[in-house]
PDB file of N, CA and C in Angstrom:
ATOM      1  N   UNK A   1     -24.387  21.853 -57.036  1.00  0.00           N
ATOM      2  CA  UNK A   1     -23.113  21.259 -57.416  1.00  0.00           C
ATOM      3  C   UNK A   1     -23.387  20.143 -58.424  1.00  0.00           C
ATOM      4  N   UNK A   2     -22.604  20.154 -59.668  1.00  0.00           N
ATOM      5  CA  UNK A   2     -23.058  19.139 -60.912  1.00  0.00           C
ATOM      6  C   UNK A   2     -22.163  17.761 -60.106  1.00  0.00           C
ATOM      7  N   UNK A   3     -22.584  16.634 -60.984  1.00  0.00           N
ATOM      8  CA  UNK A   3     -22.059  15.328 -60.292  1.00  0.00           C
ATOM      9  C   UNK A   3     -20.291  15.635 -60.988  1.00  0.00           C
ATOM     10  N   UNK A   4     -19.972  16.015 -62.039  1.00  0.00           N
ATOM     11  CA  UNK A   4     -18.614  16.032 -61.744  1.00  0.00           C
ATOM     12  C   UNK A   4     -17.527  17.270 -60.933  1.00  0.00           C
ATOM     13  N   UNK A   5     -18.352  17.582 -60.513  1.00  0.00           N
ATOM     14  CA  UNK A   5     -17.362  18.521 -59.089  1.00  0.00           C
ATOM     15  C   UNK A   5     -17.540  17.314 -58.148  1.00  0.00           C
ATOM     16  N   UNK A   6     -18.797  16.990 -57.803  1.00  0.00           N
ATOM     17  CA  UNK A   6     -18.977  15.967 -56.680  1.00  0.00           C
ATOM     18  C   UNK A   6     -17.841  15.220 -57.016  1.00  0.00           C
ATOM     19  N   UNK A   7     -17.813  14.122 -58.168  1.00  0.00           N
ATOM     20  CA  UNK A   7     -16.812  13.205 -58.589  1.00  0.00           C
ATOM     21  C   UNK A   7     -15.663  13.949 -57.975  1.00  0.00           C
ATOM     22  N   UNK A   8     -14.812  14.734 -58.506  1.00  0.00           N
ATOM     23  CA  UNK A   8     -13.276  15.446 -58.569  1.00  0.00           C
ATOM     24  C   UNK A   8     -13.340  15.502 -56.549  1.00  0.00           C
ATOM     25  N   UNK A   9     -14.448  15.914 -56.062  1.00  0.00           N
ATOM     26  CA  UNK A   9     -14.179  16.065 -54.176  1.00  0.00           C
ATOM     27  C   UNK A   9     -14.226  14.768 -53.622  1.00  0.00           C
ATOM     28  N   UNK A  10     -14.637  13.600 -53.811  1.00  0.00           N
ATOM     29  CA  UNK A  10     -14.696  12.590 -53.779  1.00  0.00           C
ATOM     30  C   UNK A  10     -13.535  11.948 -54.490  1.00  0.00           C
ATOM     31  N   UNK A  11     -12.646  11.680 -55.037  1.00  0.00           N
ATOM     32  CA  UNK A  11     -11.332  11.613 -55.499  1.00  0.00           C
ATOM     33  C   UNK A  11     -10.169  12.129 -54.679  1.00  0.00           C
ATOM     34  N   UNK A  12     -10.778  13.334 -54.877  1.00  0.00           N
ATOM     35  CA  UNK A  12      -9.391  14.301 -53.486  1.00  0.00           C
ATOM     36  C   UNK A  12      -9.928  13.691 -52.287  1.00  0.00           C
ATOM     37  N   UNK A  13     -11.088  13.850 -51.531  1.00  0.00           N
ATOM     38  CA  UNK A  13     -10.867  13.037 -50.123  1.00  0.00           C
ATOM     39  C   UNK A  13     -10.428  11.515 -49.914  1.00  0.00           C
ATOM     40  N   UNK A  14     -10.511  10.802 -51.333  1.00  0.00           N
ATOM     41  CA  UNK A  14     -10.085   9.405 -51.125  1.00  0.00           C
ATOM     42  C   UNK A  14      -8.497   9.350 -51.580  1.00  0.00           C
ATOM     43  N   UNK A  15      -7.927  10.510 -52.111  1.00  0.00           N
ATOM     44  CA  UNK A  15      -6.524  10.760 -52.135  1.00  0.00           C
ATOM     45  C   UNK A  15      -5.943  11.066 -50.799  1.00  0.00           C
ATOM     46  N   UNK A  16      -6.777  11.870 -50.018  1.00  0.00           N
ATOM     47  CA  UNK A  16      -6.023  12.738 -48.896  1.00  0.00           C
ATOM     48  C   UNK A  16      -6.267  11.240 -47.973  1.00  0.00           C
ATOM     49  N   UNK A  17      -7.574  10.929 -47.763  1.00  0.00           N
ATOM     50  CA  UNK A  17      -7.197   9.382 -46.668  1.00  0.00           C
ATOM     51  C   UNK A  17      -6.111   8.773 -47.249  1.00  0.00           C
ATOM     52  N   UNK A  18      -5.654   8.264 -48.432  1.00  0.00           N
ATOM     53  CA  UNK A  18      -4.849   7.285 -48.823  1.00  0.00           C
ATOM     54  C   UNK A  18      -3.460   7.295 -48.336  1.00  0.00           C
ATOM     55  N   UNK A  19      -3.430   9.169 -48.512  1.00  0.00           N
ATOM     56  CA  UNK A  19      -2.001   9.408 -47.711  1.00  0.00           C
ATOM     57  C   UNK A  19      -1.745   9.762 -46.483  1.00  0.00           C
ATOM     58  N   UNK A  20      -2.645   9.776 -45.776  1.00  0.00           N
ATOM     59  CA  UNK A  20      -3.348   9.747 -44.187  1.00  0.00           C
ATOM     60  C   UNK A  20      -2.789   8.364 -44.083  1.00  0.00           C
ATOM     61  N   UNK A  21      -3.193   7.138 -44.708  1.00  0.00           N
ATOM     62  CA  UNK A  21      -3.064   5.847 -43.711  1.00  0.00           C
ATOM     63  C   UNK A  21      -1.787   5.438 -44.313  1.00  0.00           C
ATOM     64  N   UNK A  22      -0.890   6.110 -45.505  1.00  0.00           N
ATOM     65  CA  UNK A  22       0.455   5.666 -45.732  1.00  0.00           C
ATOM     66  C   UNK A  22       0.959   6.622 -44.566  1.00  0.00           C
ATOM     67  N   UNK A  23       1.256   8.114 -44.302  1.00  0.00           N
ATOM     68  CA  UNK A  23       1.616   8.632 -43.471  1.00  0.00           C
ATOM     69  C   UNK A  23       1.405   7.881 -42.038  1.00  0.00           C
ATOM     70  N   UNK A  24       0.376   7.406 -41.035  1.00  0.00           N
ATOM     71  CA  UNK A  24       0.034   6.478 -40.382  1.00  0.00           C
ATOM     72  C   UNK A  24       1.174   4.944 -40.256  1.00  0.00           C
ATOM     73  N   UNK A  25       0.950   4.548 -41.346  1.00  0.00           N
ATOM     74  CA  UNK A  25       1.606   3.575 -41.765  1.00  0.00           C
ATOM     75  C   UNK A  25       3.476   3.737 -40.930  1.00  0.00           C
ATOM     76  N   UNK A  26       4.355   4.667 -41.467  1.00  0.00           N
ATOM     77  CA  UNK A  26       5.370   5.418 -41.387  1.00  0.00           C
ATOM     78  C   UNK A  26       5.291   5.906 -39.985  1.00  0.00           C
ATOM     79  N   UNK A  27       4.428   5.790 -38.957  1.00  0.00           N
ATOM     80  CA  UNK A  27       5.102   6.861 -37.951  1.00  0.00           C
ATOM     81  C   UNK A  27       5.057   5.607 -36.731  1.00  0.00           C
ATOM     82  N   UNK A  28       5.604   6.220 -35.954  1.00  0.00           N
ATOM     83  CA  UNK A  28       6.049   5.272 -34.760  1.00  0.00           C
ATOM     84  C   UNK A  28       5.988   5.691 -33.463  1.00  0.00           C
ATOM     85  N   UNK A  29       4.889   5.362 -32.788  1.00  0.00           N
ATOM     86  CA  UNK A  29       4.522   5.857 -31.573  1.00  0.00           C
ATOM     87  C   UNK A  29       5.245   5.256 -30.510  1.00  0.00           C
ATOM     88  N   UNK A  30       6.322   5.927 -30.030  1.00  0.00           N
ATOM     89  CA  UNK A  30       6.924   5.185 -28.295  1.00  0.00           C
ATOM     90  C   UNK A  30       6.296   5.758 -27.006  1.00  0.00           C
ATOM     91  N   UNK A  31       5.961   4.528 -26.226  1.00  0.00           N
ATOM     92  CA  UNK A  31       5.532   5.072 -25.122  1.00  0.00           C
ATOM     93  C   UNK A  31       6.273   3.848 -23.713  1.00  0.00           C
ATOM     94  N   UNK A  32       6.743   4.686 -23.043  1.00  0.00           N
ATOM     95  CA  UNK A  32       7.484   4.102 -21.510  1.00  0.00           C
ATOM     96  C   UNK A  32       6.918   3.561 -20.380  1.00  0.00           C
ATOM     97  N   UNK A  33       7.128   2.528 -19.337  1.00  0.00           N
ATOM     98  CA  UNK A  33       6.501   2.436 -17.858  1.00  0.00           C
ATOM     99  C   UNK A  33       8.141   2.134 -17.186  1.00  0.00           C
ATOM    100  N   UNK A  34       7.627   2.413 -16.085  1.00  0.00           N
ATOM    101  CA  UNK A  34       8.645   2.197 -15.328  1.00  0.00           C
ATOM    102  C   UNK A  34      10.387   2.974 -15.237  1.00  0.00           C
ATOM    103  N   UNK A  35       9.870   4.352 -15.916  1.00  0.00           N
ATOM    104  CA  UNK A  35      11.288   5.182 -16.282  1.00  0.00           C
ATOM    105  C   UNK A  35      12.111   3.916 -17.374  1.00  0.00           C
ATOM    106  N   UNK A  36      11.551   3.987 -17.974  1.00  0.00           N
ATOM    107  CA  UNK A  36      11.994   3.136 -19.158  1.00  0.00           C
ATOM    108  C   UNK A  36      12.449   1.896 -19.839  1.00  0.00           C
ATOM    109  N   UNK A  37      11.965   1.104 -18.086  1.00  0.00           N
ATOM    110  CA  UNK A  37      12.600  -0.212 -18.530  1.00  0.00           C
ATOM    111  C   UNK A  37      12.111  -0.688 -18.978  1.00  0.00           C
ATOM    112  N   UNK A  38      10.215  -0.666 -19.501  1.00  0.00           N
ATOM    113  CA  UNK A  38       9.759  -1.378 -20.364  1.00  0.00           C
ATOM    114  C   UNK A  38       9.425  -0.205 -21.931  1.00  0.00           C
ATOM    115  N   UNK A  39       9.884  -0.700 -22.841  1.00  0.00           N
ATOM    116  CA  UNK A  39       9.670   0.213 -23.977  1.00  0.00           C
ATOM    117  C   UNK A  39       8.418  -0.435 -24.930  1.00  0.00           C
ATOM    118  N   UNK A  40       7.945  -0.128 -25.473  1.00  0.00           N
ATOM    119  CA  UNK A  40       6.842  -0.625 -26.334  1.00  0.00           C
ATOM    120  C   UNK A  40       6.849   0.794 -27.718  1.00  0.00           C
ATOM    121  N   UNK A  41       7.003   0.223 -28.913  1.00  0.00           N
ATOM    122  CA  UNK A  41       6.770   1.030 -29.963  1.00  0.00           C
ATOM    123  C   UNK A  41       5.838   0.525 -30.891  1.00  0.00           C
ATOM    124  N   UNK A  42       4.557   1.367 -31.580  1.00  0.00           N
ATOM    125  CA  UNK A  42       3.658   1.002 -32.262  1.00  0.00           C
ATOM    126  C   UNK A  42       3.823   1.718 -33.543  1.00  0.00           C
ATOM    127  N   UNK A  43       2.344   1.416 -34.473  1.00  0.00           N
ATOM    128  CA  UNK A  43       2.678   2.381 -35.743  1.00  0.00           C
ATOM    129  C   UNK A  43       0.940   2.914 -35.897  1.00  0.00           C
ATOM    130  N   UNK A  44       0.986   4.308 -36.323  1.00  0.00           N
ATOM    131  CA  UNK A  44       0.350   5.047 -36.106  1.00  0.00           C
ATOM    132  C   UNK A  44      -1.309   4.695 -35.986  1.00  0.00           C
ATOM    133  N   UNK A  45      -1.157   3.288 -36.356  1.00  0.00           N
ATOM    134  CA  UNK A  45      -2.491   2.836 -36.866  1.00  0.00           C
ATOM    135  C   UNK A  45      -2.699   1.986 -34.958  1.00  0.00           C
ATOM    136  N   UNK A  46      -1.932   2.102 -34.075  1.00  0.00           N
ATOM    137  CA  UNK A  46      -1.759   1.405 -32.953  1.00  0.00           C
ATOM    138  C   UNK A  46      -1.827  -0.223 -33.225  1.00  0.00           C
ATOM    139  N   UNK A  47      -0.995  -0.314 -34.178  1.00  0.00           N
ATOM    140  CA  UNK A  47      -0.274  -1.822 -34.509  1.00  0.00           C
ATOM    141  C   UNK A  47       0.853  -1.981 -33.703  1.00  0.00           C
ATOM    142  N   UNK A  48       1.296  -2.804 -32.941  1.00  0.00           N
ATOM    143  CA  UNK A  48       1.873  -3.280 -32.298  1.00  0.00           C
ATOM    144  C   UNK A  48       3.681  -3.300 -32.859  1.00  0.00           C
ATOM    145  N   UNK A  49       4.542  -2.679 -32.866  1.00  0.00           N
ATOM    146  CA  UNK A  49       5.779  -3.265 -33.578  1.00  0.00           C
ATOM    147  C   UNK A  49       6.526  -3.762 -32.989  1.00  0.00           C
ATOM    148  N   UNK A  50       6.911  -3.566 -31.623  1.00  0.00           N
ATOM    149  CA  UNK A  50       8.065  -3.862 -31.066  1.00  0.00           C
ATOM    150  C   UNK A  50       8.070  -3.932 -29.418  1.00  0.00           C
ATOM    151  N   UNK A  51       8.971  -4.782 -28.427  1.00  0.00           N
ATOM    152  CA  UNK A  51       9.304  -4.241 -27.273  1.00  0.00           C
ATOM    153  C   UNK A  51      10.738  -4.373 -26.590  1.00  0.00           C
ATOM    154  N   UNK A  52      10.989  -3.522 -25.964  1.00  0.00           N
ATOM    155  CA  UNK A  52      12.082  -3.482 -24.969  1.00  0.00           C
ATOM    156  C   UNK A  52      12.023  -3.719 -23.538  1.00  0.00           C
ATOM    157  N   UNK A  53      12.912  -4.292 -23.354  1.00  0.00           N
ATOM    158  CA  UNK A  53      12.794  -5.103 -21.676  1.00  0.00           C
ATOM    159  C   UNK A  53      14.218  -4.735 -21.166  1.00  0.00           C
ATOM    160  N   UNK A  54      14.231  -3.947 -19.723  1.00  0.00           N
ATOM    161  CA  UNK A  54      15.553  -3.697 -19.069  1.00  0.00           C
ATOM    162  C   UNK A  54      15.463  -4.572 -18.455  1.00  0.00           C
ATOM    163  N   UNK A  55      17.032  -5.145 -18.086  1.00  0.00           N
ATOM    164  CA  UNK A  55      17.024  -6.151 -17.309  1.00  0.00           C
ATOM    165  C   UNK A  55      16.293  -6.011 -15.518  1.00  0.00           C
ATOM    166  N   UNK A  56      16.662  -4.973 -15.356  1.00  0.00           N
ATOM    167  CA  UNK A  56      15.673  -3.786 -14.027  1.00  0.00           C
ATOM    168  C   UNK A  56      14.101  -4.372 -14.172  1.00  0.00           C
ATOM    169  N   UNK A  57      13.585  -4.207 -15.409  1.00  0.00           N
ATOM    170  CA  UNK A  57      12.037  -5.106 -15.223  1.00  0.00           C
ATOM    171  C   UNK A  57      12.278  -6.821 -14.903  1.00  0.00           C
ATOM    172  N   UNK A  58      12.640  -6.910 -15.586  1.00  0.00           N
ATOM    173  CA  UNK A  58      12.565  -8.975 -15.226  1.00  0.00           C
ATOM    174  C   UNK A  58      13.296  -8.931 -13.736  1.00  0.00           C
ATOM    175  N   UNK A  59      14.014  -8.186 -13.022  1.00  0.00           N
ATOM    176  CA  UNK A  59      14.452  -8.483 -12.195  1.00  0.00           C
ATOM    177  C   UNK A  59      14.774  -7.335 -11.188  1.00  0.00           C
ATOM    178  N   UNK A  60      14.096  -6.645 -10.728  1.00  0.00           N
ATOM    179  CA  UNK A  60      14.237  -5.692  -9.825  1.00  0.00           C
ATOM    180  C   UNK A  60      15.352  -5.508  -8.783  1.00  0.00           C
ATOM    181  N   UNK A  61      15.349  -6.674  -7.798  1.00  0.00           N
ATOM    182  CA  UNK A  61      16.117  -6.930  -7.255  1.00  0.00           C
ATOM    183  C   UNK A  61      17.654  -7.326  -7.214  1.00  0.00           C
ATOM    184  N   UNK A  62      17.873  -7.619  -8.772  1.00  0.00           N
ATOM    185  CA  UNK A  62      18.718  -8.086  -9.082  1.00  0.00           C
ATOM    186  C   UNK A  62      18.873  -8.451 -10.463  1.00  0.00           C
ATOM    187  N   UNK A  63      19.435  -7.013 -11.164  1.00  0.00           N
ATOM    188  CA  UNK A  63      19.241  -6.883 -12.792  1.00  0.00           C
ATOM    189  C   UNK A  63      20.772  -7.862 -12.977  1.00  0.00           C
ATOM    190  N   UNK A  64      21.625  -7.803 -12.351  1.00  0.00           N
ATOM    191  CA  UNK A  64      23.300  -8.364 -13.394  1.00  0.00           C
ATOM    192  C   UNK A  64      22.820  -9.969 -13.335  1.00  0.00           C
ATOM    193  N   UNK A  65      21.822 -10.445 -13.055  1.00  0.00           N
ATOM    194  CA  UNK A  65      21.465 -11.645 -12.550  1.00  0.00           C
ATOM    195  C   UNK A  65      20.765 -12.208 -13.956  1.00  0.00           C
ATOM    196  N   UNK A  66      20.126 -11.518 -14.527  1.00  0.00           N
ATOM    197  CA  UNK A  66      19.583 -11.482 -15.784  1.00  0.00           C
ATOM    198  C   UNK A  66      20.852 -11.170 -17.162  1.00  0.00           C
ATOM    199  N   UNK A  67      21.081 -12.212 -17.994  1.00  0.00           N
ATOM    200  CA  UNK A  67      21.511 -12.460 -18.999  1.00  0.00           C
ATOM    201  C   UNK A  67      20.787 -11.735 -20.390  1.00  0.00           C
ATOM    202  N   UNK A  68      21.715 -11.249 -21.605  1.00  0.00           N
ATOM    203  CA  UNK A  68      20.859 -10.862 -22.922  1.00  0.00           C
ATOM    204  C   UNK A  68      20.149 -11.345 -23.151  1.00  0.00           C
ATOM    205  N   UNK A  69      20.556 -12.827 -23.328  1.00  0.00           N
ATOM    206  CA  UNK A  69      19.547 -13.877 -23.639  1.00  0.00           C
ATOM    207  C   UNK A  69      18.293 -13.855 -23.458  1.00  0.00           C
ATOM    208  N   UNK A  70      18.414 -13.808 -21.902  1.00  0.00           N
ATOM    209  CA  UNK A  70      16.784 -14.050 -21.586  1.00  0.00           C
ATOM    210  C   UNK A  70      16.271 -12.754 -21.771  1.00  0.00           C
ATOM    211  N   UNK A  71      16.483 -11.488 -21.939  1.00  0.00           N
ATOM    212  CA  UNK A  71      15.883 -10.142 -22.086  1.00  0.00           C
ATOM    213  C   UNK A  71      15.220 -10.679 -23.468  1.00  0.00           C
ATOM    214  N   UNK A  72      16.391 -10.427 -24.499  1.00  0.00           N
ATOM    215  CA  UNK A  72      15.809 -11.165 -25.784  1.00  0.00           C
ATOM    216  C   UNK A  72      14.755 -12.307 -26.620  1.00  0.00           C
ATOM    217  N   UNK A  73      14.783 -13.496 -25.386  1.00  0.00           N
ATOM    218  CA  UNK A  73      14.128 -14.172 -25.730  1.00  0.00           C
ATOM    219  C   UNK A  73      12.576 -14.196 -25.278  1.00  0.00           C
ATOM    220  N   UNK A  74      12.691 -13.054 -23.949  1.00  0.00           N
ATOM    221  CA  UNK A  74      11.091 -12.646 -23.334  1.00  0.00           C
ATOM    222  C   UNK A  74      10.778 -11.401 -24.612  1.00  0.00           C
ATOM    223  N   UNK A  75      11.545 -10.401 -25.055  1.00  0.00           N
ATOM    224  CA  UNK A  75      11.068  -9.847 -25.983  1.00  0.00           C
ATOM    225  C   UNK A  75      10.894 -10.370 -27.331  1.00  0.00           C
ATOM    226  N   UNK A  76      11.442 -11.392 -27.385  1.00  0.00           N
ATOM    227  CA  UNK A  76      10.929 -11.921 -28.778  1.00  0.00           C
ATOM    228  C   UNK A  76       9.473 -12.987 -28.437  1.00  0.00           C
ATOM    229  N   UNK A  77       8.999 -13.471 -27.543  1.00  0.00           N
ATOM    230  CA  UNK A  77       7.805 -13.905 -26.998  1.00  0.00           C
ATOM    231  C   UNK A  77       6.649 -12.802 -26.997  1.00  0.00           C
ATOM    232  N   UNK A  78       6.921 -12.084 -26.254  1.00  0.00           N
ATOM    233  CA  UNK A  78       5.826 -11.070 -25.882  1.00  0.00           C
ATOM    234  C   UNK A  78       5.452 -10.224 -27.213  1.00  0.00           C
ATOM    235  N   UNK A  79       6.515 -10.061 -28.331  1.00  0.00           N
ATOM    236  CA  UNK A  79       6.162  -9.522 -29.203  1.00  0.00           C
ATOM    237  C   UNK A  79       5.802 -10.433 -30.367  1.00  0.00           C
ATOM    238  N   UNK A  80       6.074 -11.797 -30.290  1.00  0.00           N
ATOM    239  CA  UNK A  80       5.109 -13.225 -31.101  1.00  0.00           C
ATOM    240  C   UNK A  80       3.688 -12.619 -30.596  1.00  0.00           C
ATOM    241  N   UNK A  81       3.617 -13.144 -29.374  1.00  0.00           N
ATOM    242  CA  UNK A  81       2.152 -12.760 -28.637  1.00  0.00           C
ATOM    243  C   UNK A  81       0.994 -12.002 -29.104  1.00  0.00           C
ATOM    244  N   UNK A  82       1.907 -10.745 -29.220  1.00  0.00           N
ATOM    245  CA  UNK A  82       1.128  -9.320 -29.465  1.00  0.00           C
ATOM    246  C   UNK A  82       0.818  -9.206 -30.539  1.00  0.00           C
ATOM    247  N   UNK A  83       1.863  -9.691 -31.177  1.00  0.00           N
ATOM    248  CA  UNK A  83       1.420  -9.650 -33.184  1.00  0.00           C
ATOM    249  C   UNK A  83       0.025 -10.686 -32.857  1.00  0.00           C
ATOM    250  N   UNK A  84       0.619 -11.903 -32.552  1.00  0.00           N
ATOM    251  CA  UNK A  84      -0.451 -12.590 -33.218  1.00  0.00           C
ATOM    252  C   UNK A  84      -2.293 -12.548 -32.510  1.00  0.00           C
ATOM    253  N   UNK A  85      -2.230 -11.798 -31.805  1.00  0.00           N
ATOM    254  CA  UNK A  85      -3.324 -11.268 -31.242  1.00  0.00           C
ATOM    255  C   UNK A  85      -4.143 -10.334 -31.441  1.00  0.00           C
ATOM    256  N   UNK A  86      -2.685  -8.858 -32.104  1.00  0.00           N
ATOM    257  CA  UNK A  86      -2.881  -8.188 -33.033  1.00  0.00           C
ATOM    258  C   UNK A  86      -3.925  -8.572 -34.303  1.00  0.00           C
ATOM    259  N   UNK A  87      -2.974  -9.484 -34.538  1.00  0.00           N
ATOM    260  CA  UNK A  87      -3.847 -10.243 -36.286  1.00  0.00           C
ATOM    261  C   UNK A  87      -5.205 -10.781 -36.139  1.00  0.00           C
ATOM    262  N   UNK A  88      -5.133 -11.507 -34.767  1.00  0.00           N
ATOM    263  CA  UNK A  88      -7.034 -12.169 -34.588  1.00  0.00           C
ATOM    264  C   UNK A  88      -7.155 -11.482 -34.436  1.00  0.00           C
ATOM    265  N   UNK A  89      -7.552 -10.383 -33.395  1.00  0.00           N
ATOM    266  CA  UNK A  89      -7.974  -8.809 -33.407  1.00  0.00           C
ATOM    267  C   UNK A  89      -8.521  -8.148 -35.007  1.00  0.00           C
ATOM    268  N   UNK A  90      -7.765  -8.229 -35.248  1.00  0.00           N
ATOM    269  CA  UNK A  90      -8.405  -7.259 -36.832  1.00  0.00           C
ATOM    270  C   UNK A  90      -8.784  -8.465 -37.827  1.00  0.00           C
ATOM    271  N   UNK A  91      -9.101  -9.485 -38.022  1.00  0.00           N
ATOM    272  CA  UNK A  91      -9.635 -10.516 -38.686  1.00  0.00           C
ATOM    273  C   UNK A  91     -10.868 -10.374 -38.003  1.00  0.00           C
ATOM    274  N   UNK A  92     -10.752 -10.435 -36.452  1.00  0.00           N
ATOM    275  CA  UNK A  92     -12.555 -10.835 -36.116  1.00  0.00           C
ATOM    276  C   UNK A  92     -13.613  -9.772 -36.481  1.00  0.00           C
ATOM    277  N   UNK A  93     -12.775  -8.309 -36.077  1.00  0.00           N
ATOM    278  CA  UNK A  93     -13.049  -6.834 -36.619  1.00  0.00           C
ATOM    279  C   UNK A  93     -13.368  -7.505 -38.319  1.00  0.00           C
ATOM    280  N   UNK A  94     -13.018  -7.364 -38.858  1.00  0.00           N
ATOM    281  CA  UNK A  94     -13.179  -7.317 -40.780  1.00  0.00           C
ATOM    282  C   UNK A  94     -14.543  -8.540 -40.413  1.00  0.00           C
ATOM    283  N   UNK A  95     -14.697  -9.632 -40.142  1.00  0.00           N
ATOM    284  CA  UNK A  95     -15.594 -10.513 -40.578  1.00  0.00           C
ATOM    285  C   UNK A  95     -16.486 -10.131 -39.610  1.00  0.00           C
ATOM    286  N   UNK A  96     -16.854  -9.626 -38.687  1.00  0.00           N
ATOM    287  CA  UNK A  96     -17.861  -8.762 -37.821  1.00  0.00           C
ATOM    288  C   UNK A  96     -18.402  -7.366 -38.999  1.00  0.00           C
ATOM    289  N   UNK A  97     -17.252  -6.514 -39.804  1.00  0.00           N
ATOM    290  CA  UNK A  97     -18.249  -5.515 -40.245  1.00  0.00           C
ATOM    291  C   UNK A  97     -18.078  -5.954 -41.482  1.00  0.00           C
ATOM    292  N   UNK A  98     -18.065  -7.340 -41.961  1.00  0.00           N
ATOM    293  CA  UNK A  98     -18.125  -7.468 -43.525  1.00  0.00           C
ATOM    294  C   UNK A  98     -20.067  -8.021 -43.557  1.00  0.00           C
ATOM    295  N   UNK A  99     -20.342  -8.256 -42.211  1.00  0.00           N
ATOM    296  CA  UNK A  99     -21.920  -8.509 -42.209  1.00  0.00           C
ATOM    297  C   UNK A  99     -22.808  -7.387 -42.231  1.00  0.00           C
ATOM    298  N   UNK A 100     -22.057  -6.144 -41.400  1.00  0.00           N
ATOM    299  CA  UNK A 100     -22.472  -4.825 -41.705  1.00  0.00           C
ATOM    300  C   UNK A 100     -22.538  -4.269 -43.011  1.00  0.00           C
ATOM    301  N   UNK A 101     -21.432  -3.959 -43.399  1.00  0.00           N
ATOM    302  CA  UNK A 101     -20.892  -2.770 -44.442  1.00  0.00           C
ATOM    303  C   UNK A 101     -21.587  -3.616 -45.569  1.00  0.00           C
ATOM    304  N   UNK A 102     -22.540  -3.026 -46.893  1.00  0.00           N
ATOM    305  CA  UNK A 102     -23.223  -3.492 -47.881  1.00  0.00           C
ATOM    306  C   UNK A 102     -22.054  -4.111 -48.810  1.00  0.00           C
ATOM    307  N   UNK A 103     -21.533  -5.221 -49.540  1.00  0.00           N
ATOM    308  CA  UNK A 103     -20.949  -5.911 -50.440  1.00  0.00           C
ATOM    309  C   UNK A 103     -20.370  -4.487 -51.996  1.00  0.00           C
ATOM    310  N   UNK A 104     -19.353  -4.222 -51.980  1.00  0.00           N
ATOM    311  CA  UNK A 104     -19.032  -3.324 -52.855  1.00  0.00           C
ATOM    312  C   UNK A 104     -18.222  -1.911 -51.869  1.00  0.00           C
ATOM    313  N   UNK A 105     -18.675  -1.665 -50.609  1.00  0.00           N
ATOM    314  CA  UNK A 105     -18.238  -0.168 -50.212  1.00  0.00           C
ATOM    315  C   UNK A 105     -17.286  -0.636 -49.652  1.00  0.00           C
ATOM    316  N   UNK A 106     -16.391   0.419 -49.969  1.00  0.00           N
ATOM    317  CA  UNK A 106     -15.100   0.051 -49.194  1.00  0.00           C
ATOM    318  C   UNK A 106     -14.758   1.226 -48.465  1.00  0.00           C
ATOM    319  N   UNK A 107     -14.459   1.327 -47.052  1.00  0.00           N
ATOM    320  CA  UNK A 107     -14.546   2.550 -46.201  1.00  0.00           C
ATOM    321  C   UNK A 107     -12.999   2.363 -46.218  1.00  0.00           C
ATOM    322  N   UNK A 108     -12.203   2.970 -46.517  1.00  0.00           N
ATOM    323  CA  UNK A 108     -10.579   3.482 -46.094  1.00  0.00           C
ATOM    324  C   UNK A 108     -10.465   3.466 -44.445  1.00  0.00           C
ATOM    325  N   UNK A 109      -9.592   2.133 -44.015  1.00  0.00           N
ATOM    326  CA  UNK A 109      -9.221   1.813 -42.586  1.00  0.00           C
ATOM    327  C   UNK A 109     -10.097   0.932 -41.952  1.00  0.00           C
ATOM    328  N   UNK A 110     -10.806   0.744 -42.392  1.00  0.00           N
ATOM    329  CA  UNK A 110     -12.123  -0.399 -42.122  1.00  0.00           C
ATOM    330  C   UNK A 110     -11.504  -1.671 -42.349  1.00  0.00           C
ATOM    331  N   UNK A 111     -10.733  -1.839 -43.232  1.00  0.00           N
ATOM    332  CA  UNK A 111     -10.722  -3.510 -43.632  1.00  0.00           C
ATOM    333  C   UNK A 111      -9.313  -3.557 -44.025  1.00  0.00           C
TER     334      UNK A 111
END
């Protein structure tokens, strides 16, 4: 194989990842506990996007007891939380394999 076939297959596989991690990017994984009172939705890359709270979770015994408010304001906490844990999470990841990976390569989803 001459180096420009190599070149042209090496182009197409760094095309086909590119639209691998935009496709990724775009999709939205839901997954349930508790017959649905807790919802959690991610994105394909298992990034964190979102959660849902029935009033049935914060309060089993006694969901009409529980206000929007507070549903809302525990899901807007728990999902501060997650992001920002999310984010140290993949910062400590990148400066852990930026000591690995040689200065110049760039691996698609790595960083």
């Amino acid at each position: 194989m001459n180096l420009a076939n190599m070149m042209k297959q090496a182009q197409q596989v760094q095309k086909r990842l590119q639209d691998a991690q935009a496709e990724l990017n775009n999709t939205e994984i839901k997954a349930e506990a508790a017959n649905g009172a807790v919802s959690v939705i991610c994105d394909g890359h298992g990034k964190f996007k979102s959660i849902k709270l029935s009033k049935q979770a914060i309060n089993s015994e006694n969901p009409d007891s529980v206000d929007n408010e507070t549903v809302e304001m525990l899901e807007d906490l728990i999902t501060s939380a997650m992001k920002q844990a999310t984010s140290d999470a993949q910062k400590k990841m990148q400066d852990k394999m930026k000591g690995i990976v040689p200065a110049g390569i760039n691996i698609p989803g790595l960083f």
